[in-house]
Protein backbone atom coordinates (compact mmCIF):
# COMPACT_ATOMS: atom_id res chain seq x y z
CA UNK A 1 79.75 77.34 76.66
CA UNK A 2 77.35 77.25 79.34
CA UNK A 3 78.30 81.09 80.24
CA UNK A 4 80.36 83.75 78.39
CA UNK A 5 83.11 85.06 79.98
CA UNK A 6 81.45 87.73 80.93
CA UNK A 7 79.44 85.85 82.61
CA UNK A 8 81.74 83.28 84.27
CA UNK A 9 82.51 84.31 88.11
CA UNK A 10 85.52 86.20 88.35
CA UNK A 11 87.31 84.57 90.84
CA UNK A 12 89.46 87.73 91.29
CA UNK A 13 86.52 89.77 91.49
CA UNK A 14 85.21 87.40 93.58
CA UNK A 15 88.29 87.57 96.05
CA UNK A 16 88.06 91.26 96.43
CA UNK A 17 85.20 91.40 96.85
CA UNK A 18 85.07 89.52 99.68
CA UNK A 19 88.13 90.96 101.45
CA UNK A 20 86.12 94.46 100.95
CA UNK A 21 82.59 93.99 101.81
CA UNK A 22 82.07 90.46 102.95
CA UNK A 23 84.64 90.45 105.86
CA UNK A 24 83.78 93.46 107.25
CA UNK A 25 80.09 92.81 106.93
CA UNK A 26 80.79 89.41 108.51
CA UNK A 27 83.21 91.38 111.77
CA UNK A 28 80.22 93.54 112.50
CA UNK A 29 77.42 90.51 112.27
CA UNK A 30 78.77 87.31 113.24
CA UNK A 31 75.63 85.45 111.81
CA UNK A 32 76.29 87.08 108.80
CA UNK A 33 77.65 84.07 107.17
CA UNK A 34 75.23 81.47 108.21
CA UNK A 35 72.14 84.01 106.65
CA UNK A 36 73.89 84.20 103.45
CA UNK A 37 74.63 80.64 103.29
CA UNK A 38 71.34 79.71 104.13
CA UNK A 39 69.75 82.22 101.22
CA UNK A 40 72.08 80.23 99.27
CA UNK A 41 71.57 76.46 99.65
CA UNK A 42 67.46 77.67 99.52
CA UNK A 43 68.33 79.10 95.95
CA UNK A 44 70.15 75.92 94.80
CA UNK A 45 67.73 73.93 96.45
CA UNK A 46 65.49 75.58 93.98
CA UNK A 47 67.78 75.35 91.19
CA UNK A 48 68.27 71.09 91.90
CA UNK A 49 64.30 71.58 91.51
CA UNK A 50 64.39 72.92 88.14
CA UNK A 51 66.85 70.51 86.86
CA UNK A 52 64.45 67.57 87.68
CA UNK A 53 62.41 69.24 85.61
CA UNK A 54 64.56 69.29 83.23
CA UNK A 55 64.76 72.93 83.01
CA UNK A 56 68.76 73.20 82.84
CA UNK A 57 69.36 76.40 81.97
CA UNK A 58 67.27 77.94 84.14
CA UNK A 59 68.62 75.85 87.44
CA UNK A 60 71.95 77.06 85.70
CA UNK A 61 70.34 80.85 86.62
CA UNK A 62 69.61 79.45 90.41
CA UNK A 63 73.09 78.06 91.05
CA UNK A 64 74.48 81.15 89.18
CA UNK A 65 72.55 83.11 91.56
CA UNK A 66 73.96 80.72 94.63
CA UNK A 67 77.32 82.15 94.62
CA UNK A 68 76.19 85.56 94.14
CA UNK A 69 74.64 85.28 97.30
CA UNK A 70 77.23 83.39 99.11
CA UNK A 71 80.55 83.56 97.20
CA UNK A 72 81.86 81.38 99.29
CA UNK A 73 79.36 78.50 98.90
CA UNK A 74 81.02 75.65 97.04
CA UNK A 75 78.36 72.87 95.83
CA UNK A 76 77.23 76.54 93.85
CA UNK A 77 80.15 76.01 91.62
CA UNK A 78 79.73 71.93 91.95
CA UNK A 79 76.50 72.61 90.16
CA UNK A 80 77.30 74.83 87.87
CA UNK A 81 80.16 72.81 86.59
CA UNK A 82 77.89 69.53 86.45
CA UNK A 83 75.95 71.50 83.50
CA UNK A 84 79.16 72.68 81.58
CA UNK A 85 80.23 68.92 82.16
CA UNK A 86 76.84 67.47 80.42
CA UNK A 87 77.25 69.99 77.85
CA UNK A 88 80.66 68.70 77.08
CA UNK A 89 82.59 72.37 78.25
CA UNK A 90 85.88 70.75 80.03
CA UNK A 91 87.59 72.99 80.61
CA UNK A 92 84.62 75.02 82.24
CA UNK A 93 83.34 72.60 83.81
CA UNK A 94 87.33 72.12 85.43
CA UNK A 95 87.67 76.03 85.92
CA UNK A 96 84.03 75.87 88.05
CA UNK A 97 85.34 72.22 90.32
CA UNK A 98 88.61 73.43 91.04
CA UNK A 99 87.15 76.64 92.56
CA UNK A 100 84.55 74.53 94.41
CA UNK A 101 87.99 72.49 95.76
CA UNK A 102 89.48 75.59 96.98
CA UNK A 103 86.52 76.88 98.76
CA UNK A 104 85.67 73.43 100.07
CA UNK A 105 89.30 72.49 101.78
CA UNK A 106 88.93 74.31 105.13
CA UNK A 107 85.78 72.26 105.79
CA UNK A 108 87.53 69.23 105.68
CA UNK A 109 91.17 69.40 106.87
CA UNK A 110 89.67 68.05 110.40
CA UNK A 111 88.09 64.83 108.74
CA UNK A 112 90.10 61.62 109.15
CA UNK A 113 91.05 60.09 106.01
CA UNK A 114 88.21 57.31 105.40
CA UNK A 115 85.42 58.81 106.82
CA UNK A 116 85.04 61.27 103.83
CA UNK A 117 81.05 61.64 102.39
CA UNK A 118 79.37 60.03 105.47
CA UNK A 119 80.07 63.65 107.20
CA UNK A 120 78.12 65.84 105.22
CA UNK A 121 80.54 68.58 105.56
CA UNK A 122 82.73 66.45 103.32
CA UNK A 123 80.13 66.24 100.44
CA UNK A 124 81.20 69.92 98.59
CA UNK A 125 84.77 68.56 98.42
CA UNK A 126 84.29 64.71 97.36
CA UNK A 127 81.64 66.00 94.45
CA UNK A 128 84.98 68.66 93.57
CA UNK A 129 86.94 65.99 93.51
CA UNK A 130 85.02 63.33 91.08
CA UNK A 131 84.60 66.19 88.64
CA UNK A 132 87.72 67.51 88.36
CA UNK A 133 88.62 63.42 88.15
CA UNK A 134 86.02 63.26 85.24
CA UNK A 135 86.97 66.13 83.38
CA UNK A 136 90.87 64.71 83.67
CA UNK A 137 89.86 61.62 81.71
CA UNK A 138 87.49 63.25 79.52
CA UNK A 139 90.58 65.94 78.39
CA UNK A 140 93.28 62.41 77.96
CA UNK A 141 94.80 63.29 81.30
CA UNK A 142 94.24 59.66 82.14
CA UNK A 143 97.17 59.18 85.25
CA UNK A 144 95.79 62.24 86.43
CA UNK A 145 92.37 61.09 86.75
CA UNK A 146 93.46 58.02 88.21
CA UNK A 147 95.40 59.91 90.62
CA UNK A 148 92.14 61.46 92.04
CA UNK A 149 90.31 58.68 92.23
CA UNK A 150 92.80 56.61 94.24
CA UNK A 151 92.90 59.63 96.69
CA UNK A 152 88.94 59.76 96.69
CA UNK A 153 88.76 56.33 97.23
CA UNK A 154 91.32 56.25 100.35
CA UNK A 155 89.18 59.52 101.81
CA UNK A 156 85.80 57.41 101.67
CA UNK A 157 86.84 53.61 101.62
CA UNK A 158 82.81 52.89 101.37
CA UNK A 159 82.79 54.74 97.85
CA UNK A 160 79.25 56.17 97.88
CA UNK A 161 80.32 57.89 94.87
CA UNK A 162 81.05 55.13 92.67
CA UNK A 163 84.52 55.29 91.79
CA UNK A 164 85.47 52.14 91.59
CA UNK A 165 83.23 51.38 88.41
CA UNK A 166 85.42 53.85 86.97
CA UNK A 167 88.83 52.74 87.35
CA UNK A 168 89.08 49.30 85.02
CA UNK A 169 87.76 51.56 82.20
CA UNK A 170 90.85 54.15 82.24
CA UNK A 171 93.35 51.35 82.76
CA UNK A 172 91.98 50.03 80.40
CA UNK A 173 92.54 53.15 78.28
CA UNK A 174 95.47 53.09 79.26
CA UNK A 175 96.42 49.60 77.77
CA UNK A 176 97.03 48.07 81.09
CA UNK A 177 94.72 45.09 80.25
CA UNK A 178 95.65 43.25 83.47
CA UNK A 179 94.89 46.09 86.11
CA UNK A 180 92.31 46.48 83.97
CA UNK A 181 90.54 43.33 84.17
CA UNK A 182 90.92 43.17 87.67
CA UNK A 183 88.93 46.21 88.36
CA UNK A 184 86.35 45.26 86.39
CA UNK A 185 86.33 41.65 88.13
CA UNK A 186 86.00 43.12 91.74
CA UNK A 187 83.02 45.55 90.38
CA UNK A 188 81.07 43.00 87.96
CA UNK A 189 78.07 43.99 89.30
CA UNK A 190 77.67 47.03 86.42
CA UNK A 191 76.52 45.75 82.85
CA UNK A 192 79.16 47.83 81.60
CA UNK A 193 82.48 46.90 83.47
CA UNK A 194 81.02 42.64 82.45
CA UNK A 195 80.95 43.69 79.07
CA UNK A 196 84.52 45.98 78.98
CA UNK A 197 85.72 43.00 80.89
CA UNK A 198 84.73 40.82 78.43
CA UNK A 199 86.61 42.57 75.74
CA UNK A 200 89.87 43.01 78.18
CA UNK A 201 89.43 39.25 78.19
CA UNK A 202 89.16 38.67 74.36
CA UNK A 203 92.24 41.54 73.80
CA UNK A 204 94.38 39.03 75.78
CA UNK A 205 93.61 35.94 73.85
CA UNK A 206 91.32 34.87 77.25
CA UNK A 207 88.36 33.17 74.94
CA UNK A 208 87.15 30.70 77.25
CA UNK A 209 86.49 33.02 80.13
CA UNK A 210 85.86 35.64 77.73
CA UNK A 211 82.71 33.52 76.53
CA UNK A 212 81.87 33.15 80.60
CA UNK A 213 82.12 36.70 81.18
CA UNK A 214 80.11 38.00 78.13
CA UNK A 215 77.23 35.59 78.88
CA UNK A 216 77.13 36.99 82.24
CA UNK A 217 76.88 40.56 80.70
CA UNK A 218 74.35 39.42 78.63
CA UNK A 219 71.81 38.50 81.47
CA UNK A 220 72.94 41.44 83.04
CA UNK A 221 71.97 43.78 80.07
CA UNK A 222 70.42 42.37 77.09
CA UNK A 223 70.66 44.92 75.02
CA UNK A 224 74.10 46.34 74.80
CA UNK A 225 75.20 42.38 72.34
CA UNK A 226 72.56 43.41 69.64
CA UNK A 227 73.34 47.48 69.63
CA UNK A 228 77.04 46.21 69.07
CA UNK A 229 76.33 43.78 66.53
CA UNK A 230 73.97 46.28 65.44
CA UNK A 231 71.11 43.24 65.88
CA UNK A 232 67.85 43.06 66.24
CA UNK A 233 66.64 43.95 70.08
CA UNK A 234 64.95 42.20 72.25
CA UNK A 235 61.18 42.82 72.95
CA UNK A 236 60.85 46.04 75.13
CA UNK A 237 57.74 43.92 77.03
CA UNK A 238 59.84 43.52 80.13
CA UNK A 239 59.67 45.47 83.37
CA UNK A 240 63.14 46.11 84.21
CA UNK A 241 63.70 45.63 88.41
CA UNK A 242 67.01 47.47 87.62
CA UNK A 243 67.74 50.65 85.85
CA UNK A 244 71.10 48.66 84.49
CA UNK A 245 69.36 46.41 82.59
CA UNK A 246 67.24 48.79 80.72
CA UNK A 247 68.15 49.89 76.83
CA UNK A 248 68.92 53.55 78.27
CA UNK A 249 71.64 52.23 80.38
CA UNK A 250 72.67 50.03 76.99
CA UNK A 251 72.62 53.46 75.12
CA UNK A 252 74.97 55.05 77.50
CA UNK A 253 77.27 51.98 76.25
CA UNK A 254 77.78 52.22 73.21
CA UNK A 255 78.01 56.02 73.61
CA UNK A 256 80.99 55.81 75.72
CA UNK A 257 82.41 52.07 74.44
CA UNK A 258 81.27 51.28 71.64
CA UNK A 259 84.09 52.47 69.14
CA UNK A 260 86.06 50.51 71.70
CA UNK A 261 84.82 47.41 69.56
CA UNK A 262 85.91 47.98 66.78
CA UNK A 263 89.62 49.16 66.76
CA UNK A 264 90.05 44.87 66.45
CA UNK A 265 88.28 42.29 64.34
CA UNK A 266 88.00 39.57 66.88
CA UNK A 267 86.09 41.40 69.45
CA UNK A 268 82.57 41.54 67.33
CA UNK A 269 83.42 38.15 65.50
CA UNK A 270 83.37 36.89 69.19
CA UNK A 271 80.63 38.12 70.49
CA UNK A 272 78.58 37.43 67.73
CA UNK A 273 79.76 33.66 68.43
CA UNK A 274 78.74 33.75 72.06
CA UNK A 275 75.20 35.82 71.04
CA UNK A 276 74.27 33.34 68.58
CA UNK A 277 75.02 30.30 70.73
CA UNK A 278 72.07 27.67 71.44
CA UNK A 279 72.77 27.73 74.60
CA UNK A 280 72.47 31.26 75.61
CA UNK A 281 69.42 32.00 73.06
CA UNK A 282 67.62 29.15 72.62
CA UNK A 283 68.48 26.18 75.47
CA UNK A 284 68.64 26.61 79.46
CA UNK A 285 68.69 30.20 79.84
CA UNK A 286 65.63 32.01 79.23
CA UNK A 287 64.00 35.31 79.77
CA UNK A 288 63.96 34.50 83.93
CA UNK A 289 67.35 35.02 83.99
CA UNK A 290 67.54 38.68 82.89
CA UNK A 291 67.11 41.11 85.37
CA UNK A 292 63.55 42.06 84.72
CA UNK A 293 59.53 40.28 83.86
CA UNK A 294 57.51 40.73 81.78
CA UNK A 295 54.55 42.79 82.01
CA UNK A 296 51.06 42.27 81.53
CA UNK A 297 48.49 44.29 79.45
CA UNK A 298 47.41 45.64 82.83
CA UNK A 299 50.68 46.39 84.26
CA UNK A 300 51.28 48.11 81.03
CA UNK A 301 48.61 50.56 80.76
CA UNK A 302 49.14 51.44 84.30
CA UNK A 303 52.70 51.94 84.22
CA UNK A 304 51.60 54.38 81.11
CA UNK A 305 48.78 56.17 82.92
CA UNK A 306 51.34 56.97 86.08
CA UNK A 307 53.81 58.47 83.61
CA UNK A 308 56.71 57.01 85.52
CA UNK A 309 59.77 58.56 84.64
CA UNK A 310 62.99 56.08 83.87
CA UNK A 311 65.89 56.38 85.95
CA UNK A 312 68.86 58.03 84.10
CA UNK A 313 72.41 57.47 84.86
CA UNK A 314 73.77 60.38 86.30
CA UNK A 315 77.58 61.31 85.42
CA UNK A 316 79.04 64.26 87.84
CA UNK A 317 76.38 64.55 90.32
């Protein structure tokens, strides 16, 4: 666990606290609020600081610290439930959302359905939201999940969140191959949702646009086919232009999907068909059509001597 429970917030605690001290405080000095909400988003501010760092537990500390200040301040919670959620704490990381929810409602009832995210006062609530959404699915509570992200996605049609990258994966968890697919057809743009689509398309007895689909993927992320196959990878020479088609992103696969290959025979026997064809490996389509070039000796060592940090994908941000 990220805290003890000891440790944890006690949202009763919390509660009465308020009612006693915070209220009164807040009767007698208007601005009383504002002050301790601005101590607090400094202090996270710092803590968001230390997690770039990569110094978790100690932003942990800072976002702890947050809601001491302001125990009303709801991205305080977000936060703290982003690090029980990379730690792989559920239900903690549900407890810490769902308080973040509660706190975040009032700020939002006056927001017309749609507009959601692009007013910033929205932001507390949506990031609530997609992690009590996340930790849903991650726990098997799969119509659940969906559940929140159809609402999230109705309360910001523009998704800046994502969520539609999600939703062909937990259909297709769900073994609802067609809704599936189309998901992932509308969203095709993410290495993942080609190759998931892909084996939707296999799963149905779909080999011809299967092939299609996978060879797509392919170009889009070269190195997801070999982990699978558990192949050799291509050269690492290449200077990504996208963080998608970069063997982190292809790690992330196979720790979410792989095992999703192999419940069936076919899948791998299939791919391995459409990785080893001529026409993908050794005729028309070479390296120019992956999304990346490849580097130089110079661009090499320079890239090196900046220490230029790779873009991670980020989960419940």
């Amino acid at each position: 666990m990220l805290y003890s429970d000891s440790a944890l917030p006690d949202m009763a605690g919390f509660g009465k606290l308020c009612s006693n001290h915070d209220e009164d405080e807040i009767m007698m000095f208007p601005n009383a609020r504002d002050s301790k909400r601005e101590q607090a988003e400094g202090i996270l501010d710092q803590g968001l600081d230390l997690l770039e760092q990569g110094e978790e537990e100690e932003a942990g500390r800072y976002f702890f610290k947050s809601i001491e200040i302001d125990l009303t301040y709801a991205d305080g919670y977000n936060h703290l439930a982003n690090i029980a959620w990379r730690r792989g704490d559920w239900k903690q990381a549900e407890g810490l959302y769902q308080k973040a929810l509660e706190l975040a409602e009032p700020e939002v009832k006056d927001i017309p359905t749609g507009g959601f995210w692009g007013i910033l006062e929205s932001r507390p609530y949506m990031r609530a939201l997609h992690g009590l959404g996340l930790t849903a699915w991650k726990q098997g509570r799969l119509e659940e999940a969906i559940g929140i992200f159809k609402q999230m996605l109705k309360l910001n049609t523009n998704d800046n969140q994502g969520i539609r990258y999600l939703m062909g994966t937990i259909y297709h968890q769900m073994g609802n191959l067609e809704e599936a697919a189309g998901w992932y057809q509308r969203n095709g743009d993410d290495p993942h949702n080609l190759y998931n689509y892909g084996l939707a398309l296999i799963q149905q007895n779909k080999l011809e646009k299967a092939a299609r689909i996978l060879i797509f993927a392919i170009f889009a992320n070269p190195y997801i086919a070999p982990m699978l196959l558990d192949d050799k990878l291509p050269k690492r020479d290449w200077w990504h232009t996208i963080s998608w088609a970069e063997p982190e992103y292809a790690e992330d696969y196979m720790t979410e999907y792989g095992g999703w290959w192999e419940k069936e025979e076919l899948p791998l026997v299939f791919l391995r068909a459409v990785w080893n064809s001529l026409e993908l490996r050794g005729g028309s389509a070479g390296p120019e059509g992956f999304h990346c070039h490849k580097k130089s000796n110079e661009e090499s060592k320079e890239r090196r001597g900046q220490g230029q940090p790779r873009k991670g994908r980020r989960c419940a941000e």
